[in-house]
PDB file of N, CA and C in Angstrom:
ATOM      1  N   UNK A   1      -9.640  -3.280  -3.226  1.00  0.00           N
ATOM      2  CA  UNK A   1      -8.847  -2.713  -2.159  1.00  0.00           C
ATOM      3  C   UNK A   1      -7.432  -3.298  -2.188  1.00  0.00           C
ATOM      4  N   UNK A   2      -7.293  -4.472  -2.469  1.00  0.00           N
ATOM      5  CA  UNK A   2      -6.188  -5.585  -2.340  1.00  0.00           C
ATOM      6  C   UNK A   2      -5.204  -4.824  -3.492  1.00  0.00           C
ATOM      7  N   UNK A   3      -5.850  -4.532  -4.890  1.00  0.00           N
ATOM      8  CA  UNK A   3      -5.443  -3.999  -5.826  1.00  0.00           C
ATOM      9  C   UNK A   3      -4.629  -2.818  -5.612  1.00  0.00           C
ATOM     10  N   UNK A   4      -5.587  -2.176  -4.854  1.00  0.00           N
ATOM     11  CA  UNK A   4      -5.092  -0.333  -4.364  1.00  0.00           C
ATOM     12  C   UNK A   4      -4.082  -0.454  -4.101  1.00  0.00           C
ATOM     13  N   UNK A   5      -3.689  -1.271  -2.680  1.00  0.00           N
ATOM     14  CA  UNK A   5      -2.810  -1.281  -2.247  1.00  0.00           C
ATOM     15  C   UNK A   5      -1.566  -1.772  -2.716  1.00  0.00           C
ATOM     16  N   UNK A   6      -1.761  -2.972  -3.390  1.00  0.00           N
ATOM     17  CA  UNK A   6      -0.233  -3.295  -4.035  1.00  0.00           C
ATOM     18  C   UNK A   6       0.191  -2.482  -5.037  1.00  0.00           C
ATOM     19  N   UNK A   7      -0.445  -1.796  -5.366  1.00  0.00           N
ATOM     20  CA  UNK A   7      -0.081  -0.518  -6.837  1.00  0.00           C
ATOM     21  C   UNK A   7       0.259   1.039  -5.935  1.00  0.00           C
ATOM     22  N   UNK A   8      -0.180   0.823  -4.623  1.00  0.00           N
ATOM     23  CA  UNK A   8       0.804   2.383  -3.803  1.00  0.00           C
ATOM     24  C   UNK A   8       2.050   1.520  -3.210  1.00  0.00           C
ATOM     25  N   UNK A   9       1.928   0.189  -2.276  1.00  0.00           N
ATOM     26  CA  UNK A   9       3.250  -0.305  -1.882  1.00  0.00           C
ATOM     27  C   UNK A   9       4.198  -0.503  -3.757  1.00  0.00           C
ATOM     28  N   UNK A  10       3.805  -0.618  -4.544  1.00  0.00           N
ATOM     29  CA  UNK A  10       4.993  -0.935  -5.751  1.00  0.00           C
ATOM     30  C   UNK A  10       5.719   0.494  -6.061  1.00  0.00           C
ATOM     31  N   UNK A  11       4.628   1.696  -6.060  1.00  0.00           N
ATOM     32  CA  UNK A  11       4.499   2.872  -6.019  1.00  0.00           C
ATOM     33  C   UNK A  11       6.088   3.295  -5.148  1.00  0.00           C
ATOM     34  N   UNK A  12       5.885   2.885  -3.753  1.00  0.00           N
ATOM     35  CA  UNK A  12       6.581   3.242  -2.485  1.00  0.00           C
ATOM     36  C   UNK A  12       7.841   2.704  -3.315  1.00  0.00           C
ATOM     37  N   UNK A  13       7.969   1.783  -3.086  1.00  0.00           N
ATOM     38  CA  UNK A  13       9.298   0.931  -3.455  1.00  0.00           C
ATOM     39  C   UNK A  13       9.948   1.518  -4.671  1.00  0.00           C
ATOM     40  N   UNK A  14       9.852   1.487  -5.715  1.00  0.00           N
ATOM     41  CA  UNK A  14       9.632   1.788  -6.886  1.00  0.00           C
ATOM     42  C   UNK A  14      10.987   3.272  -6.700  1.00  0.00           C
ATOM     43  N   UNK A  15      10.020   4.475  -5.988  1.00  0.00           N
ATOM     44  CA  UNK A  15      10.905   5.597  -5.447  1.00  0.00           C
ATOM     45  C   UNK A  15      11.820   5.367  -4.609  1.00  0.00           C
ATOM     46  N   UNK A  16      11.644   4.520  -3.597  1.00  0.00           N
ATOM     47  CA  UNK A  16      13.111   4.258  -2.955  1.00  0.00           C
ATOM     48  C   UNK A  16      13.915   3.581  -3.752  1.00  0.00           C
ATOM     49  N   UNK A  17      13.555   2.725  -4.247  1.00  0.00           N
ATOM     50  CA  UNK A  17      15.416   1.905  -4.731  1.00  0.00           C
ATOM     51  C   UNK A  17      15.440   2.249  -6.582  1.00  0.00           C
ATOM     52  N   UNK A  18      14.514   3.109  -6.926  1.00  0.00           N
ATOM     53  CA  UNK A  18      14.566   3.436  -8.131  1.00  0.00           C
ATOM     54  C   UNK A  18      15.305   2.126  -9.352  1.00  0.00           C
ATOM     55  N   UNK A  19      14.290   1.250  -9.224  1.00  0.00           N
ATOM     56  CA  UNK A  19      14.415   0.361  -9.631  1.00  0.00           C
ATOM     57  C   UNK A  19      13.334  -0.735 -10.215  1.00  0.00           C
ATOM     58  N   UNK A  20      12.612  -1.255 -10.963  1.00  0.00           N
ATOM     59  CA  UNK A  20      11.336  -2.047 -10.969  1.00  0.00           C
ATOM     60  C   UNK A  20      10.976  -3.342  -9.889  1.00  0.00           C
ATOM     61  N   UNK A  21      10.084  -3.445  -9.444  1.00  0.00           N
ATOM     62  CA  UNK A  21       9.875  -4.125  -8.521  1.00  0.00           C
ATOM     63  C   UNK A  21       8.265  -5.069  -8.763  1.00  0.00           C
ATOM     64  N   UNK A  22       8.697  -6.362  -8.084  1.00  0.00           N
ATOM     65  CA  UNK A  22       7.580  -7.011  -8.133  1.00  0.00           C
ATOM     66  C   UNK A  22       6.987  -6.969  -6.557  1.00  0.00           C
ATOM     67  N   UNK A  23       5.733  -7.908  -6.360  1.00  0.00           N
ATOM     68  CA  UNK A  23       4.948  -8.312  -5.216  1.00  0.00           C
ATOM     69  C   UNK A  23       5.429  -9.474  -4.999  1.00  0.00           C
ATOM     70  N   UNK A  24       6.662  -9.826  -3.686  1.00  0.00           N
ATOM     71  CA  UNK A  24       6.768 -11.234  -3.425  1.00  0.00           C
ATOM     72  C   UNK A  24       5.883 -11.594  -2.393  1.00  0.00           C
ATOM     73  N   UNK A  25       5.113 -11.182  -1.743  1.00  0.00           N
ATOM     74  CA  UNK A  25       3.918 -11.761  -0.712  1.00  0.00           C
ATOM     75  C   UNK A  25       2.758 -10.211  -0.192  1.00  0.00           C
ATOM     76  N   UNK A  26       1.778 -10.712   0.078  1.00  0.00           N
ATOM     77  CA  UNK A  26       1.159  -9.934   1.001  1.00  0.00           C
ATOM     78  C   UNK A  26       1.163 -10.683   2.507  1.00  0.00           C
ATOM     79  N   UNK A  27       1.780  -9.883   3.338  1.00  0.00           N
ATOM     80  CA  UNK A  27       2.137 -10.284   4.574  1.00  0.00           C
ATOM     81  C   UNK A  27       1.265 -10.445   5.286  1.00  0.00           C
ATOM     82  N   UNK A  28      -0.005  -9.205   5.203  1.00  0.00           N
ATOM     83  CA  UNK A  28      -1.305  -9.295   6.242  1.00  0.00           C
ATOM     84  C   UNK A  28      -1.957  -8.088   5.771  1.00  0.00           C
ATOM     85  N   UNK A  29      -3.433  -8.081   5.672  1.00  0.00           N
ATOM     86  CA  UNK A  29      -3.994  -7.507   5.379  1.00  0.00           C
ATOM     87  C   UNK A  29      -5.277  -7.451   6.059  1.00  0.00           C
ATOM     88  N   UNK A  30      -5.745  -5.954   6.586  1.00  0.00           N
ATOM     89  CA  UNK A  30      -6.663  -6.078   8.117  1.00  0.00           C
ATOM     90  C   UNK A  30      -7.411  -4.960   7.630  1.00  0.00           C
ATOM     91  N   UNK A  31      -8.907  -6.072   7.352  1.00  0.00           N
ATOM     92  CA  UNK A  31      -9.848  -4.745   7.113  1.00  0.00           C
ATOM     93  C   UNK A  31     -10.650  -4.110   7.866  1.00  0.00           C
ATOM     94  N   UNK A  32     -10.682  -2.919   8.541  1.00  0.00           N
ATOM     95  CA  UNK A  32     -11.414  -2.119   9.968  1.00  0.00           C
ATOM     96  C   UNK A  32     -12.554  -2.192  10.367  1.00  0.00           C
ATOM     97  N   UNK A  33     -13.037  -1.319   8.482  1.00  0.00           N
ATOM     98  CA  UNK A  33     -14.252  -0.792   8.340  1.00  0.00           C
ATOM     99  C   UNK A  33     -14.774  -0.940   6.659  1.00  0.00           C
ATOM    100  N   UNK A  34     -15.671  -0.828   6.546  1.00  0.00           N
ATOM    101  CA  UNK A  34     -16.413  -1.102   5.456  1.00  0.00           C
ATOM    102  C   UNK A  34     -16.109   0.235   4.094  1.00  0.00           C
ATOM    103  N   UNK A  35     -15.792   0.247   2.986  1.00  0.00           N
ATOM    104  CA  UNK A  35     -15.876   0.643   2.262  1.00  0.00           C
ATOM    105  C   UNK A  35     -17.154   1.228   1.062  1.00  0.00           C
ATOM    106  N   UNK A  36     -18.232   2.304   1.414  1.00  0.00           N
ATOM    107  CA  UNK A  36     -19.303   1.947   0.576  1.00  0.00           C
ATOM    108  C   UNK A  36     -19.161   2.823  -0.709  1.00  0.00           C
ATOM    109  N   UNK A  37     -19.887   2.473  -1.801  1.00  0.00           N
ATOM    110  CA  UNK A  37     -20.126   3.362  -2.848  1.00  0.00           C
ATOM    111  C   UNK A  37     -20.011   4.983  -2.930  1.00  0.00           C
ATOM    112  N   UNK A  38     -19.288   5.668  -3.737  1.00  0.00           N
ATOM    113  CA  UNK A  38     -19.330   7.063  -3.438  1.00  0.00           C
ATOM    114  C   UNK A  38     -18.567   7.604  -2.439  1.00  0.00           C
ATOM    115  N   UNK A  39     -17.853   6.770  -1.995  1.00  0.00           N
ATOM    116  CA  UNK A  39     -17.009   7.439  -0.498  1.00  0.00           C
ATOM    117  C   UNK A  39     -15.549   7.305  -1.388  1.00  0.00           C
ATOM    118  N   UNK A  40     -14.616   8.228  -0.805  1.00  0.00           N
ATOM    119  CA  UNK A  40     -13.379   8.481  -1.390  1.00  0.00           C
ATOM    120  C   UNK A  40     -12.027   7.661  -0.666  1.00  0.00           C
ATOM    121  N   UNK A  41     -11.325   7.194  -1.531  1.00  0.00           N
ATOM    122  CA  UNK A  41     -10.336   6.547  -0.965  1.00  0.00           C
ATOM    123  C   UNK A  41      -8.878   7.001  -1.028  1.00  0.00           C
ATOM    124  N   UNK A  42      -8.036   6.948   0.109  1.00  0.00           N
ATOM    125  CA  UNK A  42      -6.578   7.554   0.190  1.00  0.00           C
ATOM    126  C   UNK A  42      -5.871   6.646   0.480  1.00  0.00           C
ATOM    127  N   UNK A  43      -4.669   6.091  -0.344  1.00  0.00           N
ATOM    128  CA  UNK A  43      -4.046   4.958   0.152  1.00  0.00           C
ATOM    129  C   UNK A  43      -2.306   5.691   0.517  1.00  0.00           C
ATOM    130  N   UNK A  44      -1.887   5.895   1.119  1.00  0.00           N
ATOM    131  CA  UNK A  44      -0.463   5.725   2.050  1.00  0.00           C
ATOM    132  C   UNK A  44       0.432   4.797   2.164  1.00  0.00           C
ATOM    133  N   UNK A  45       1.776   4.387   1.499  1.00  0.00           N
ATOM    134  CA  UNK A  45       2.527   3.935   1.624  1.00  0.00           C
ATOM    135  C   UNK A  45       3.491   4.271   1.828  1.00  0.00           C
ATOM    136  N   UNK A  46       4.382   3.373   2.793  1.00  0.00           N
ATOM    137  CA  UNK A  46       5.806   4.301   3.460  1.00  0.00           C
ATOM    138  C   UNK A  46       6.622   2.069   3.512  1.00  0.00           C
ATOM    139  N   UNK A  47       7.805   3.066   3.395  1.00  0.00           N
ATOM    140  CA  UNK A  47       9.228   1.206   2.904  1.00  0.00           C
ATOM    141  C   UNK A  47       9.118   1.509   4.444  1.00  0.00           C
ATOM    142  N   UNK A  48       8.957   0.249   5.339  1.00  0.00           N
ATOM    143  CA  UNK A  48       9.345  -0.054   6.584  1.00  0.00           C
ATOM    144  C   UNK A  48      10.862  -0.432   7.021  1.00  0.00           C
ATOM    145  N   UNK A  49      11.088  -1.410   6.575  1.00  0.00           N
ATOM    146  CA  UNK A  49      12.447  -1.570   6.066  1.00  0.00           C
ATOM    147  C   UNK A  49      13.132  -2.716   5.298  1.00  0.00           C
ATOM    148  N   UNK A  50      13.927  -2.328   5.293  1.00  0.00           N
ATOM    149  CA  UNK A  50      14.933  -2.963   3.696  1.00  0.00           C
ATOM    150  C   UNK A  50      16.158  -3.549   3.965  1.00  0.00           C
ATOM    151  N   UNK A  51      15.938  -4.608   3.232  1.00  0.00           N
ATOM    152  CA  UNK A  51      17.302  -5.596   3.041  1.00  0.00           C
ATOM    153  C   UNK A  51      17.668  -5.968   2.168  1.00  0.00           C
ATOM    154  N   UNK A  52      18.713  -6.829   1.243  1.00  0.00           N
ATOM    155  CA  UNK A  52      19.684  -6.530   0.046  1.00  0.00           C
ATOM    156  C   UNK A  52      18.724  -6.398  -0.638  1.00  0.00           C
ATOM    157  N   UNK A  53      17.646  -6.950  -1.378  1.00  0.00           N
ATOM    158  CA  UNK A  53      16.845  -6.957  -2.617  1.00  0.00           C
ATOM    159  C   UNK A  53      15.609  -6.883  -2.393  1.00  0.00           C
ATOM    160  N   UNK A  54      15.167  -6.992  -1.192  1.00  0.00           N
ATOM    161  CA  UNK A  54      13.709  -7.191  -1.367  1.00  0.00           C
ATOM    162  C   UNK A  54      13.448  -5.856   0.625  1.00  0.00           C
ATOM    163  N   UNK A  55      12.083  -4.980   0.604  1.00  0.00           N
ATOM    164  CA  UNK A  55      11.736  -4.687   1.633  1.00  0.00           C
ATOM    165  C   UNK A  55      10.114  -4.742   1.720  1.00  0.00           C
ATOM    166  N   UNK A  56      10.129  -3.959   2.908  1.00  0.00           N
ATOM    167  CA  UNK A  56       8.452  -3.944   3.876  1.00  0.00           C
ATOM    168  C   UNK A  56       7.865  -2.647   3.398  1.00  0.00           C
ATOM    169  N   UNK A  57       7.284  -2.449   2.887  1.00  0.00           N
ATOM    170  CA  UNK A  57       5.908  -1.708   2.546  1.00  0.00           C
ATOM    171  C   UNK A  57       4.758  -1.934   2.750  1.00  0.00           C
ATOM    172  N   UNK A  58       4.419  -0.586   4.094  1.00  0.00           N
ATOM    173  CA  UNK A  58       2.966  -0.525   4.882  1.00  0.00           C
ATOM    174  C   UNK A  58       2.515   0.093   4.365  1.00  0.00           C
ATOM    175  N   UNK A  59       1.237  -0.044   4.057  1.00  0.00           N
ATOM    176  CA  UNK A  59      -0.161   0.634   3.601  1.00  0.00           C
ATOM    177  C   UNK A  59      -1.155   0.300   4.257  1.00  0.00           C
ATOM    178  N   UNK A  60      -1.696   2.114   4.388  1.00  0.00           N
ATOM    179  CA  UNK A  60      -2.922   2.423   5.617  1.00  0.00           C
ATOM    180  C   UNK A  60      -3.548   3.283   4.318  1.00  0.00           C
ATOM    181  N   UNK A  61      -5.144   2.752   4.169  1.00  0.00           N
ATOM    182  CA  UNK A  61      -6.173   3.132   3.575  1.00  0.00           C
ATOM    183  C   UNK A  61      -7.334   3.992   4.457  1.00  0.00           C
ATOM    184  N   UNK A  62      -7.028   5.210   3.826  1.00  0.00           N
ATOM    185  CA  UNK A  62      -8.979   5.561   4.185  1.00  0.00           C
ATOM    186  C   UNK A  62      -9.602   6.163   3.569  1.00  0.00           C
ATOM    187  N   UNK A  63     -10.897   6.280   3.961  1.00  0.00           N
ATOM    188  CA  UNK A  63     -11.909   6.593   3.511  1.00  0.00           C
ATOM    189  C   UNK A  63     -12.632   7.587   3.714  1.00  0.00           C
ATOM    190  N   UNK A  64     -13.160   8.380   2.986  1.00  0.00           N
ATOM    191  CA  UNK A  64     -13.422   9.868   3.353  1.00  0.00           C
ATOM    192  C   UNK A  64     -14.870  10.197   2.919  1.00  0.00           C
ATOM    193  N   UNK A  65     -16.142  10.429   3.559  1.00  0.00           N
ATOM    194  CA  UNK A  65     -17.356  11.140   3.245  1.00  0.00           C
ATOM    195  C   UNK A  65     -17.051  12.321   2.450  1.00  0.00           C
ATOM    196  N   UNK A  66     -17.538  12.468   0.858  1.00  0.00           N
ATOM    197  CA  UNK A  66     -17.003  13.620   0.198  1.00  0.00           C
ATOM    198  C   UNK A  66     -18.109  14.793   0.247  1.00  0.00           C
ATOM    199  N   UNK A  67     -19.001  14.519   1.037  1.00  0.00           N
ATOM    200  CA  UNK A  67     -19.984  15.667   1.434  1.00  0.00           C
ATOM    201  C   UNK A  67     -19.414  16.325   3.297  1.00  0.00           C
ATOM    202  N   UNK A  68     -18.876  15.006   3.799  1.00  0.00           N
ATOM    203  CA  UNK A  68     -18.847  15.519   5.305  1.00  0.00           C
ATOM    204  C   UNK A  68     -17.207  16.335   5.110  1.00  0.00           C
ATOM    205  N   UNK A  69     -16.618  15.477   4.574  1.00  0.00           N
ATOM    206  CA  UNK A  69     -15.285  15.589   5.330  1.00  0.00           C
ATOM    207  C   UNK A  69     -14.756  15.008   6.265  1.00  0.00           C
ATOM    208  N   UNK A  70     -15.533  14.053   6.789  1.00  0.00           N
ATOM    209  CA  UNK A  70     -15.268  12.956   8.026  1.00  0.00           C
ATOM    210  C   UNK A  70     -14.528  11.717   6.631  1.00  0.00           C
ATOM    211  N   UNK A  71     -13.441  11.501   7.358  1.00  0.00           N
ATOM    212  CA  UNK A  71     -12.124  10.602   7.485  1.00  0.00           C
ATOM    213  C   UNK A  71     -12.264   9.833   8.450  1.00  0.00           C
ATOM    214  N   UNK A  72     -11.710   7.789   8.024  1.00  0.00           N
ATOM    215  CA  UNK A  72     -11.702   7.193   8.781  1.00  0.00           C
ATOM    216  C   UNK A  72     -10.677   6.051   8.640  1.00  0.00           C
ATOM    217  N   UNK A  73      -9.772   5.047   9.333  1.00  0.00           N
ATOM    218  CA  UNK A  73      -8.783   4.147   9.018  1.00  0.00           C
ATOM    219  C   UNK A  73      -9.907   2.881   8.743  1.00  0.00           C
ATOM    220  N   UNK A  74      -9.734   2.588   7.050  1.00  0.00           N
ATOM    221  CA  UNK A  74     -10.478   1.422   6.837  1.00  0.00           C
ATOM    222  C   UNK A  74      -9.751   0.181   6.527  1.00  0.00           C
ATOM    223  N   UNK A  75      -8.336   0.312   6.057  1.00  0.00           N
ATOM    224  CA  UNK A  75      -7.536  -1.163   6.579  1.00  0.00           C
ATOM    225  C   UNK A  75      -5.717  -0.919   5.751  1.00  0.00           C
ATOM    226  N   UNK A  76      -5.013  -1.835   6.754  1.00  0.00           N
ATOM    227  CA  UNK A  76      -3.884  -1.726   6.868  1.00  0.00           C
ATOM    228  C   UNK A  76      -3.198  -3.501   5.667  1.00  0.00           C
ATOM    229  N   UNK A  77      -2.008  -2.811   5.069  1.00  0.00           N
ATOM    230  CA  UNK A  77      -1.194  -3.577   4.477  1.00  0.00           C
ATOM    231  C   UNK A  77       0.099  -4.052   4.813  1.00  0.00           C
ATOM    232  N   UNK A  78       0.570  -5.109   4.611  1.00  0.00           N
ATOM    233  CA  UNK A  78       2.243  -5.058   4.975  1.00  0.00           C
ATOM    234  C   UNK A  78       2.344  -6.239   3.655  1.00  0.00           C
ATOM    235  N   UNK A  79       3.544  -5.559   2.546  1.00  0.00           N
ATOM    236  CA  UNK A  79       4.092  -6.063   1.615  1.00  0.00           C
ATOM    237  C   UNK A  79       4.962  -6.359   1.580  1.00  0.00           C
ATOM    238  N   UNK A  80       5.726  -7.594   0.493  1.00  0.00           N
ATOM    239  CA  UNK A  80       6.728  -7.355   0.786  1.00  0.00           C
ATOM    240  C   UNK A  80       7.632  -7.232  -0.768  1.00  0.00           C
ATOM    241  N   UNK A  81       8.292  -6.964  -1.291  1.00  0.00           N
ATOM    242  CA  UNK A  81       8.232  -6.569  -2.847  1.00  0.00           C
ATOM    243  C   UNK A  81       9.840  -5.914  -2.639  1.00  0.00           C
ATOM    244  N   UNK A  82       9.801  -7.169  -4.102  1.00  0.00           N
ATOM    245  CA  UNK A  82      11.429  -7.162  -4.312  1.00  0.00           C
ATOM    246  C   UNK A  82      11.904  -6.807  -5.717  1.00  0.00           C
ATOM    247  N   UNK A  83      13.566  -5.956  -5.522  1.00  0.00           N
ATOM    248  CA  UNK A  83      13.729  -5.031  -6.171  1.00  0.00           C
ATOM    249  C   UNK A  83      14.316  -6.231  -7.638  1.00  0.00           C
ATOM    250  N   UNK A  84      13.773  -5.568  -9.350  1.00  0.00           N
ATOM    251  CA  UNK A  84      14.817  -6.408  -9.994  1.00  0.00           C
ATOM    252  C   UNK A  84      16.070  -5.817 -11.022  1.00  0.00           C
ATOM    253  N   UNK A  85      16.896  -6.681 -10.952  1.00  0.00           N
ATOM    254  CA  UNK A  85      17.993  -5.759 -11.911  1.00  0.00           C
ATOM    255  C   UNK A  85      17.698  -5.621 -13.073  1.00  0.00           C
ATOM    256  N   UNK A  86      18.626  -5.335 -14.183  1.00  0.00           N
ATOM    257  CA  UNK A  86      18.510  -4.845 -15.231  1.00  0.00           C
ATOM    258  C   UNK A  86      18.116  -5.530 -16.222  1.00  0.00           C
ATOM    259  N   UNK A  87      18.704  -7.181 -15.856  1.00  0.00           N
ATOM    260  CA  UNK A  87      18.183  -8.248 -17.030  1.00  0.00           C
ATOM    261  C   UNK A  87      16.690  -8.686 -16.661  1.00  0.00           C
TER     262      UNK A  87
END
């Protein structure tokens, strides 16, 4: 899950400052609900906000019954991942 998420927040970033970016911290990470076998996962990232080189990227995960169609919030990210130059 930890994985998911830092590869949609690098994702996020990545398109905003069109630039390569690393993971300088995971800020907090809050898990809801349980994740089981066979259930589908959607990860969401959006830049919270940004300052000279480095910003906030939230990620909200869920999880989806692929027989029901029932959707649910199974846990939230806050990154923080900074942009690098050319060298």
């Amino acid at each position: 899950m930890m994985k998911l998420c830092d590869e949609a927040a690098g994702i996020a970033a990545v398109k905003h400052c069109r630039r390569r970016v690393v993971t300088a911290a995971i800020d907090r990470m809050t898990f809801l609900n349980p994740v089981h076998v066979g259930q589908l996962l959607t990860c969401k990232a959006t830049v919270n906000a940004v300052w000279r080189s480095s910003m906030e990227v939230g990620v909200r995960v869920e999880a989806e019954n692929p027989r029901t169609g029932e959707s649910w919030h199974t846990s939230t990210a806050y990154l923080t991942m900074v942009a690098l130059d050319d060298e």
